[in-house]
C-alpha atoms as a PDB file:
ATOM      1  CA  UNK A   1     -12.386 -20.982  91.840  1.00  0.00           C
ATOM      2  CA  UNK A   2     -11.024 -23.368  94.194  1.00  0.00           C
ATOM      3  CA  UNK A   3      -7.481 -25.383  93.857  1.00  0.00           C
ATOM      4  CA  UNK A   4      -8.074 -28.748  92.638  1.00  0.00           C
ATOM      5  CA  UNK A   5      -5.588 -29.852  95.076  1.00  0.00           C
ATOM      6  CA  UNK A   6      -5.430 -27.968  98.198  1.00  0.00           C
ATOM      7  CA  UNK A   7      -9.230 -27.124  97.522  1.00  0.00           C
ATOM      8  CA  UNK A   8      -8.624 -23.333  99.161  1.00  0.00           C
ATOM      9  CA  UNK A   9      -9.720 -20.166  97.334  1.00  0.00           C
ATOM     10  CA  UNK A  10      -7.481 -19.220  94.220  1.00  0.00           C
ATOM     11  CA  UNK A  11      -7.197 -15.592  92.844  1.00  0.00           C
ATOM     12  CA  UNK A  12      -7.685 -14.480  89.008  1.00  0.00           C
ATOM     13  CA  UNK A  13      -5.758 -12.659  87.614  1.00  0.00           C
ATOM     14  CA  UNK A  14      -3.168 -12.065  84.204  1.00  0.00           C
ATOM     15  CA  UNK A  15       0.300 -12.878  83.246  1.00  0.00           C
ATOM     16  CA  UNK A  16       2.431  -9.459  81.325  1.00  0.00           C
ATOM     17  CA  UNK A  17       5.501 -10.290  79.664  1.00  0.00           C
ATOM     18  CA  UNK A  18       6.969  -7.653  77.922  1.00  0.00           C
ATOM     19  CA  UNK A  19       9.121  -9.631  75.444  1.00  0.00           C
ATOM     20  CA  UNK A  20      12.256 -10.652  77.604  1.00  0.00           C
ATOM     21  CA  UNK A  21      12.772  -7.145  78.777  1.00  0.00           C
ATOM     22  CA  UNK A  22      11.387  -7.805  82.157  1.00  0.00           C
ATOM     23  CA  UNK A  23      10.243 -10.474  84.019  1.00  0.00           C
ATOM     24  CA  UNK A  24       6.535 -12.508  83.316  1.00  0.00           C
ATOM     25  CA  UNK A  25       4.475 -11.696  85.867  1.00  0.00           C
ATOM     26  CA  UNK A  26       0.983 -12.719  87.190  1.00  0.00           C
ATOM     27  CA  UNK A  27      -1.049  -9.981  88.717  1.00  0.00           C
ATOM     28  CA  UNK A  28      -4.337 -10.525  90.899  1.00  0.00           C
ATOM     29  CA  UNK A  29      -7.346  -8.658  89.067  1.00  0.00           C
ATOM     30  CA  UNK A  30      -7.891  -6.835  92.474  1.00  0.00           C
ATOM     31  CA  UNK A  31      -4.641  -5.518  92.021  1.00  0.00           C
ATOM     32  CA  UNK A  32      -3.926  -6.462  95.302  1.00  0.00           C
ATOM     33  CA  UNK A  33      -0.773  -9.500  94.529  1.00  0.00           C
ATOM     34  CA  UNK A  34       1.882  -9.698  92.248  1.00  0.00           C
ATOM     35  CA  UNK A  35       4.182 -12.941  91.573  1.00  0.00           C
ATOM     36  CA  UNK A  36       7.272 -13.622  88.885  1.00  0.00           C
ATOM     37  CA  UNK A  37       6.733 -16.338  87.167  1.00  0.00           C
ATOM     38  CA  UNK A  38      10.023 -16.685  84.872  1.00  0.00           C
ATOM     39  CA  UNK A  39      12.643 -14.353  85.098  1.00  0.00           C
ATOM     40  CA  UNK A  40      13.568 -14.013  81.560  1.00  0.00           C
ATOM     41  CA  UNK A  41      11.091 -15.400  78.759  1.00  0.00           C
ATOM     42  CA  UNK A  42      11.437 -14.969  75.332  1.00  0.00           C
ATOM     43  CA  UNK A  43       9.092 -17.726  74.795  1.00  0.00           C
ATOM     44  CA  UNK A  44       5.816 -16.517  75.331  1.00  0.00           C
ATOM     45  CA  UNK A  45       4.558 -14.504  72.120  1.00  0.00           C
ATOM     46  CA  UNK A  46       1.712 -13.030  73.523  1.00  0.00           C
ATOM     47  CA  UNK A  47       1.903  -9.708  75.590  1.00  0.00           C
ATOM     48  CA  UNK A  48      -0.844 -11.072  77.744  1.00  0.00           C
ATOM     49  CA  UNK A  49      -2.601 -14.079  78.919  1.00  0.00           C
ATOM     50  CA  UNK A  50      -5.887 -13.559  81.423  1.00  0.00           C
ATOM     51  CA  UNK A  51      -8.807 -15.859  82.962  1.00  0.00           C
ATOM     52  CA  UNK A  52      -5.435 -17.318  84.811  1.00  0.00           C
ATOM     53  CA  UNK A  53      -5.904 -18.518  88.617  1.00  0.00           C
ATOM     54  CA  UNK A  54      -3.029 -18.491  91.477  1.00  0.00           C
ATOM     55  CA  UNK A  55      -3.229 -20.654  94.321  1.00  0.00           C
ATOM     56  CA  UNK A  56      -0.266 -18.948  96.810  1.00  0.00           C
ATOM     57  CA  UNK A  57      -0.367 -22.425  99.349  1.00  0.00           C
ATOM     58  CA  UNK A  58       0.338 -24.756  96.404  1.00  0.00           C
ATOM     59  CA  UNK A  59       2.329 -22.610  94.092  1.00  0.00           C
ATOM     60  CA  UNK A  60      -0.245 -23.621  91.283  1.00  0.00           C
ATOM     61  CA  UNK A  61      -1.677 -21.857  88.213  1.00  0.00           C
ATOM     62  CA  UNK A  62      -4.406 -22.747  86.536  1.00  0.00           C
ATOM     63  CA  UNK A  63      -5.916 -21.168  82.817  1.00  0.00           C
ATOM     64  CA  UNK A  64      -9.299 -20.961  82.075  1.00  0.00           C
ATOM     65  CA  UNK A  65      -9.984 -20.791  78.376  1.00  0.00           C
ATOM     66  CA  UNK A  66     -13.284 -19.223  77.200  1.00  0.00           C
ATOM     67  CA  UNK A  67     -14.963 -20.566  73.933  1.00  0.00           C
ATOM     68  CA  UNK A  68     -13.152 -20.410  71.001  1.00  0.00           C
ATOM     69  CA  UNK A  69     -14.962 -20.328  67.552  1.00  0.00           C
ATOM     70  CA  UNK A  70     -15.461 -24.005  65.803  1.00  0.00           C
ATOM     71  CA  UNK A  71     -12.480 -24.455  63.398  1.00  0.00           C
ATOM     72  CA  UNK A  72     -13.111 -25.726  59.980  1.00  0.00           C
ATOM     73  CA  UNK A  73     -12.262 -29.042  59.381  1.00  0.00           C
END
């Protein structure tokens, strides 16, 4: 995926949190880059979030949600 802004190459990859124990943290699917997002979070109730994209020469991240089921409504 490319940056909407700076149009260069972005990498996917996940954010871990770990509950406010440790910092949030997006890590490149290749393994190969790690970057803090928030120091401290006790915001975030999910463990993990994934499909997420990190452009290093704007400092952006960008989700990608997949299909979700139709609610009922």
């Amino acid at each position: 995926m490319d940056c909407p802004y700076c149009m260069k190459p972005m990498k996917s990859g996940s954010i871990r949190c770990h509950n406010g124990f440790m910092p949030m943290t997006w890590r490149s699917d290749d393994d190969e880059e790690t970057r803090v997002v928030e120091t401290w979070s006790q915001s975030l109730l999910v463990n993990l979030m994934k499909d997420l994209y990190s452009c290093n020469a704007c400092e952006v991240m960008i989700r990608k949600f997949s299909k979700t089921k139709k609610q009922k409504g």
